[in-house]
C-alpha atoms as a PDB file:
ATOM      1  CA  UNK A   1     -39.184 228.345 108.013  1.00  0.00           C
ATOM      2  CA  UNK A   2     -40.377 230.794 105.510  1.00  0.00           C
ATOM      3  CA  UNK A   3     -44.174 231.217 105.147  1.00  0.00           C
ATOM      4  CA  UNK A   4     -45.044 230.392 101.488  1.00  0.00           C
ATOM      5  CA  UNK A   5     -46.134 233.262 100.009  1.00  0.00           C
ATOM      6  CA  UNK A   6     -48.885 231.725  97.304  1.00  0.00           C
ATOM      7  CA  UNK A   7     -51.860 231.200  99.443  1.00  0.00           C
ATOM      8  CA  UNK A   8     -54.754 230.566  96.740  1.00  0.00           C
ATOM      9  CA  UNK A   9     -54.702 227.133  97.640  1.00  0.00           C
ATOM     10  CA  UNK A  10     -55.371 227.277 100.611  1.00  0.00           C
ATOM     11  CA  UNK A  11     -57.558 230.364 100.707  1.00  0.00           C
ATOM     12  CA  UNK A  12     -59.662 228.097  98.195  1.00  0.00           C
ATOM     13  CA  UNK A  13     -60.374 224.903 100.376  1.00  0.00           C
ATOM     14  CA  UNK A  14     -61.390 227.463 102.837  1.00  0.00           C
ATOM     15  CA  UNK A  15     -64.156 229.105 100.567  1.00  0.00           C
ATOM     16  CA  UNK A  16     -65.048 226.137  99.350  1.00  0.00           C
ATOM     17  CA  UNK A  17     -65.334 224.508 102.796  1.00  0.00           C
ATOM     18  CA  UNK A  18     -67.397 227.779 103.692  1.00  0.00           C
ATOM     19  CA  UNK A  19     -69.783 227.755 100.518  1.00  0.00           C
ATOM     20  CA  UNK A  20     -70.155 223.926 101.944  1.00  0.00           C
ATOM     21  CA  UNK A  21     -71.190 224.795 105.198  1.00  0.00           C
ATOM     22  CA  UNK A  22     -73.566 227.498 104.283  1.00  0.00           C
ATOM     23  CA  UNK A  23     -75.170 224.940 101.705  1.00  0.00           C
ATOM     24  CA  UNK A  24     -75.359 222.357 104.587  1.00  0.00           C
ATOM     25  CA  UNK A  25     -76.930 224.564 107.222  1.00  0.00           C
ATOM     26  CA  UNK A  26     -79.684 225.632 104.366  1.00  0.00           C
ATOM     27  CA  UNK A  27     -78.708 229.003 103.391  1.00  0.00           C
ATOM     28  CA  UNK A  28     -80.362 230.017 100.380  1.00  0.00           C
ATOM     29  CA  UNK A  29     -78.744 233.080  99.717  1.00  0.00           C
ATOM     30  CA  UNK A  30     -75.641 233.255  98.186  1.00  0.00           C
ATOM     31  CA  UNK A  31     -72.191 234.615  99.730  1.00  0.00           C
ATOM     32  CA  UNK A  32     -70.647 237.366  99.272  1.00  0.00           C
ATOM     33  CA  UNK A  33     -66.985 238.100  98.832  1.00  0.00           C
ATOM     34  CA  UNK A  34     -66.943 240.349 101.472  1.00  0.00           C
ATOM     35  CA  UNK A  35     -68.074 237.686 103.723  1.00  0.00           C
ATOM     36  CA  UNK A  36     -65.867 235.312 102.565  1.00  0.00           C
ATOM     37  CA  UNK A  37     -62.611 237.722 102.691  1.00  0.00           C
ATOM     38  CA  UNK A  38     -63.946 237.895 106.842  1.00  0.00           C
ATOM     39  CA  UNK A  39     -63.696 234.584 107.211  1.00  0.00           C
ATOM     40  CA  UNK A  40     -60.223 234.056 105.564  1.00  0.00           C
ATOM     41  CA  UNK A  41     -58.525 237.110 106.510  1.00  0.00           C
ATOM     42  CA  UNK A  42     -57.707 238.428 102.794  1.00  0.00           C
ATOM     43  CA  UNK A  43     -59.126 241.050 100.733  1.00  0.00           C
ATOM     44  CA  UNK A  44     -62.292 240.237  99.005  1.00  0.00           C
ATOM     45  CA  UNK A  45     -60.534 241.133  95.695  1.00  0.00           C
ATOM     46  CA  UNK A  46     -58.049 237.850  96.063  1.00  0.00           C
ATOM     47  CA  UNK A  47     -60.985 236.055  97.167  1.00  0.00           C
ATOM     48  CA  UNK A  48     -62.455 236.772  93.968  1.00  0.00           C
ATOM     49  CA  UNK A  49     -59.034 235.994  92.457  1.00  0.00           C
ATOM     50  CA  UNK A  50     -59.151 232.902  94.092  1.00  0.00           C
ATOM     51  CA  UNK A  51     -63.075 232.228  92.907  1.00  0.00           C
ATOM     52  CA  UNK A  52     -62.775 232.954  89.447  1.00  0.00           C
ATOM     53  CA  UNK A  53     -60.957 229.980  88.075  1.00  0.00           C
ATOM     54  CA  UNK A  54     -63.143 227.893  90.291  1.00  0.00           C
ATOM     55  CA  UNK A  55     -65.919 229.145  88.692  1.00  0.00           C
ATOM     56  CA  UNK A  56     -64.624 228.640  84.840  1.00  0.00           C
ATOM     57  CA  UNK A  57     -64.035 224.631  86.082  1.00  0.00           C
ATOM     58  CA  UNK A  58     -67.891 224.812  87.109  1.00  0.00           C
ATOM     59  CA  UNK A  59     -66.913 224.337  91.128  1.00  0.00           C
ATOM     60  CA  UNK A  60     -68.908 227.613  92.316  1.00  0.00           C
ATOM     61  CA  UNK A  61     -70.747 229.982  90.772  1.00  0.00           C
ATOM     62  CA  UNK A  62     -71.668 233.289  91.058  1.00  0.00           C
ATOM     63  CA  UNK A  63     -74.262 235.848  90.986  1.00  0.00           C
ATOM     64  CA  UNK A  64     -73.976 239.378  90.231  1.00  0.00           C
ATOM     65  CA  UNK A  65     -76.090 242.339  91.876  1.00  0.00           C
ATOM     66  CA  UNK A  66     -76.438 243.844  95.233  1.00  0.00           C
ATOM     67  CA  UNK A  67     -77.997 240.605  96.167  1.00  0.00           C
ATOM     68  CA  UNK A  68     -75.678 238.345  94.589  1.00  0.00           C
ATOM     69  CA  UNK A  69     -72.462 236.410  96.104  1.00  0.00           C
ATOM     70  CA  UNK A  70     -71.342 233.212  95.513  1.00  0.00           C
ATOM     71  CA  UNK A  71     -72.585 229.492  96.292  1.00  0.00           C
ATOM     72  CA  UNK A  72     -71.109 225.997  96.093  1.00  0.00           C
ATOM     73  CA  UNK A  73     -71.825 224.510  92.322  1.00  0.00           C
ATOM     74  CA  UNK A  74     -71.267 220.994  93.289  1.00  0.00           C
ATOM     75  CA  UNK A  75     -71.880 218.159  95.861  1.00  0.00           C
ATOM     76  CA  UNK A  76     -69.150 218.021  98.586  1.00  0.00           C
ATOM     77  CA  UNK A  77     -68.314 214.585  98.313  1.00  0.00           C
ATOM     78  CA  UNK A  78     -67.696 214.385  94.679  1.00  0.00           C
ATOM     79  CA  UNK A  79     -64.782 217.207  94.893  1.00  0.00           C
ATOM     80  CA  UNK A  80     -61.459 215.904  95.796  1.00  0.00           C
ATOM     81  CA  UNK A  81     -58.679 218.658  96.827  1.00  0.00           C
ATOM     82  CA  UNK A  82     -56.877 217.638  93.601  1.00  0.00           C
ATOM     83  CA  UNK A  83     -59.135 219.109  91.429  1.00  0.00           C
ATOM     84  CA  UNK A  84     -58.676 222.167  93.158  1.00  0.00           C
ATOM     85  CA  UNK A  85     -54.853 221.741  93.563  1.00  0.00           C
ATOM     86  CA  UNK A  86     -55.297 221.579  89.462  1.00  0.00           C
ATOM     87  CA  UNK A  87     -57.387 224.328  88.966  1.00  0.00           C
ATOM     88  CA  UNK A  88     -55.202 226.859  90.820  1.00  0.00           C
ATOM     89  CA  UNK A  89     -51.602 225.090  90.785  1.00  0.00           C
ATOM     90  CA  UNK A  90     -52.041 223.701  86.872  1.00  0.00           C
ATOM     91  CA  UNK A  91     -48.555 222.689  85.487  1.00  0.00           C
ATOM     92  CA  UNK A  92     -47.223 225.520  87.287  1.00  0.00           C
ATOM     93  CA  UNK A  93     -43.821 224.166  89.318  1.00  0.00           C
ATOM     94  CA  UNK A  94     -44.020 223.288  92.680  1.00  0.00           C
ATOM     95  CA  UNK A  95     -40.932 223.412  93.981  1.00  0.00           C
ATOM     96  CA  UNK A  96     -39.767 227.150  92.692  1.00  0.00           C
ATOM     97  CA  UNK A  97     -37.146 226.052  90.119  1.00  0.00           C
ATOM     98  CA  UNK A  98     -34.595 228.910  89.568  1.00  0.00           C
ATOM     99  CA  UNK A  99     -32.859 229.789  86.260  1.00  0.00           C
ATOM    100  CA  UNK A 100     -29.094 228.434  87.271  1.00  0.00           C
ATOM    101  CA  UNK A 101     -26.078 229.736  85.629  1.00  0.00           C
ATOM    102  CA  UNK A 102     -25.188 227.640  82.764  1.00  0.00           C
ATOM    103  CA  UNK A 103     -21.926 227.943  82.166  1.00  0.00           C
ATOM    104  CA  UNK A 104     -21.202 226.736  85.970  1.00  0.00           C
ATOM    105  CA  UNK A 105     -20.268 223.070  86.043  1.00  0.00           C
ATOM    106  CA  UNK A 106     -23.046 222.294  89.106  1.00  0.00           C
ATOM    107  CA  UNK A 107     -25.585 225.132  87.762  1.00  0.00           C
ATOM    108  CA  UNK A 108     -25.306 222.965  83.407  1.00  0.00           C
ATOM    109  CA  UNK A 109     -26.423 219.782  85.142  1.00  0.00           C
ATOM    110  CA  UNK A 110     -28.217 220.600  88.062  1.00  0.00           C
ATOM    111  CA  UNK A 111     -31.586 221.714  86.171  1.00  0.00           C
ATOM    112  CA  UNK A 112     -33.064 218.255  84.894  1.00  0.00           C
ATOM    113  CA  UNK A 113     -32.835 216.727  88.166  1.00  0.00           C
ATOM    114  CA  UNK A 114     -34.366 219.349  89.970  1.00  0.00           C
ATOM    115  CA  UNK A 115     -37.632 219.501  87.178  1.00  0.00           C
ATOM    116  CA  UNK A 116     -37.701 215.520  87.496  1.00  0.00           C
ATOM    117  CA  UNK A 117     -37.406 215.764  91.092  1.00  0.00           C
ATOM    118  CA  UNK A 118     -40.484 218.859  90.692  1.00  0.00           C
ATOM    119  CA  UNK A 119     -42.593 216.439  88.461  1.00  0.00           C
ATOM    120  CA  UNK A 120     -42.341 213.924  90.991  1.00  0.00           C
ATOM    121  CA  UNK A 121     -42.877 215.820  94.573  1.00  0.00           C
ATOM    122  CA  UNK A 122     -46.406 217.951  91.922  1.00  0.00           C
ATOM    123  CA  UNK A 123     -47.775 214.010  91.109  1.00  0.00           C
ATOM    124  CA  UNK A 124     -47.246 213.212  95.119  1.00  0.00           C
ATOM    125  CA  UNK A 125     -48.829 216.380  96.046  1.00  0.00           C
ATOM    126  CA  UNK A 126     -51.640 215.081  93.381  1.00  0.00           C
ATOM    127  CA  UNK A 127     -52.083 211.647  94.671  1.00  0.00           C
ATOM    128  CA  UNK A 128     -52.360 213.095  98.520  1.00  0.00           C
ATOM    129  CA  UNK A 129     -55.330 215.504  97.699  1.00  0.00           C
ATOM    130  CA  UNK A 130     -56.830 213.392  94.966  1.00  0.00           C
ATOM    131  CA  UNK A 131     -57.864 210.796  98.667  1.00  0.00           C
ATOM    132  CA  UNK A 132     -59.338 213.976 100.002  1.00  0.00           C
ATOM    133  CA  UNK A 133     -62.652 215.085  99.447  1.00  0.00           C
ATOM    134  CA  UNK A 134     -64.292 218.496 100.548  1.00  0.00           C
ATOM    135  CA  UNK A 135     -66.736 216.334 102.602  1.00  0.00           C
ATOM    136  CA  UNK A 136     -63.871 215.118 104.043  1.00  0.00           C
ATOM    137  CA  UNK A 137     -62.184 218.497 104.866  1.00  0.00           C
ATOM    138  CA  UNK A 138     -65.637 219.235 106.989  1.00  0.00           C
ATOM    139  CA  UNK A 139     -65.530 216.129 108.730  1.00  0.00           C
ATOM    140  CA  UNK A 140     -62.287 216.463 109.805  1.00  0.00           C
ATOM    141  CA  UNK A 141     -62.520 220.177 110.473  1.00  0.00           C
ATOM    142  CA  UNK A 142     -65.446 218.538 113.282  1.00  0.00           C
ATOM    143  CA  UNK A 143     -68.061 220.674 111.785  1.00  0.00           C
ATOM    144  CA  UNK A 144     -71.617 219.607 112.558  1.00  0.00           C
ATOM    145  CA  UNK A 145     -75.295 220.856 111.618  1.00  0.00           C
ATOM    146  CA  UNK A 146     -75.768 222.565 114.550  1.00  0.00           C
ATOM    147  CA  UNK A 147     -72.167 224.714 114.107  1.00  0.00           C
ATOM    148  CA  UNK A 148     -73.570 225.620 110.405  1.00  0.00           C
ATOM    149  CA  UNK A 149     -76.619 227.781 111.670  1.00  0.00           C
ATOM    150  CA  UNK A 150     -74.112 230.658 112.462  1.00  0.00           C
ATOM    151  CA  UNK A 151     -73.741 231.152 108.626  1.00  0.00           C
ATOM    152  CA  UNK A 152     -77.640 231.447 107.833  1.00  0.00           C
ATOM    153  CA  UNK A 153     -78.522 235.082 107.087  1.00  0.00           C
END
């Protein structure tokens, strides 16, 4: 199977699960991207990417400076995955729709059944993450206090 090749979902619940943990163990200081592009394996320019529109919905936030990095804007428990499937995915189509040739019997009918079928999988995709909090992603994840004091300065 092909590896999907948009990963700012998934390189989001990880900051976000980071910011989390550094806020749990009592870090003060805030993150920066470098930091954060260690932990995920990707350059700190897609984490910032990644950050930006989670900072214009108020998720994290940011200060600038030599001293400044990023920290988790919100409580854990009140951020469900959907929010931040929303955020990054917006209307945007799931499934990779192509443009089919219209003038093909199969290719003229073929489109409105795959955007219905596209709405449907993107409000299934919605309902799944909308159950799953961040607090949740740490819990299952197995993180504890104790594995959080790593991440203090």
């Amino acid at each position: 199977m092909a590896a999907p090749t948009n990963t700012r979902f998934a390189v989001a619940v990880h900051v976000l699960t980071y910011l989390a943990s550094c806020a749990a163990a009592g870090r003060t200081t805030p993150v920066s991207s470098d930091e954060l592009a260690g932990s995920t394996a990707v350059n700190p320019v897609h984490v910032r990417k990644v950050l930006g529109p989670l900072r214009t919905a108020g998720l994290v936030r940011s200060r600038p400076g030599a001293h400044g990095g990023w920290e988790l804007a919100v409580d854990p428990k009140t951020v469900n995955l959907a929010q931040v499937w929303q955020v990054l995915q917006g209307d945007d189509q799931v499934l990779g729709i192509h443009g089919p040739n219209p003038a093909c019997a199969v290719g003229a009918s073929i489109q409105g059944v795959l955007v219905d079928l596209d709405r449907r999988v993107a409000r299934a995709v919605l309902d799944e993450l909308s159950g799953i909090t961040l607090d949740d992603v740490m819990s299952t994840a197995g993180f504890n206090a104790e594995d959080f004091a790593i991440l203090l300065p």
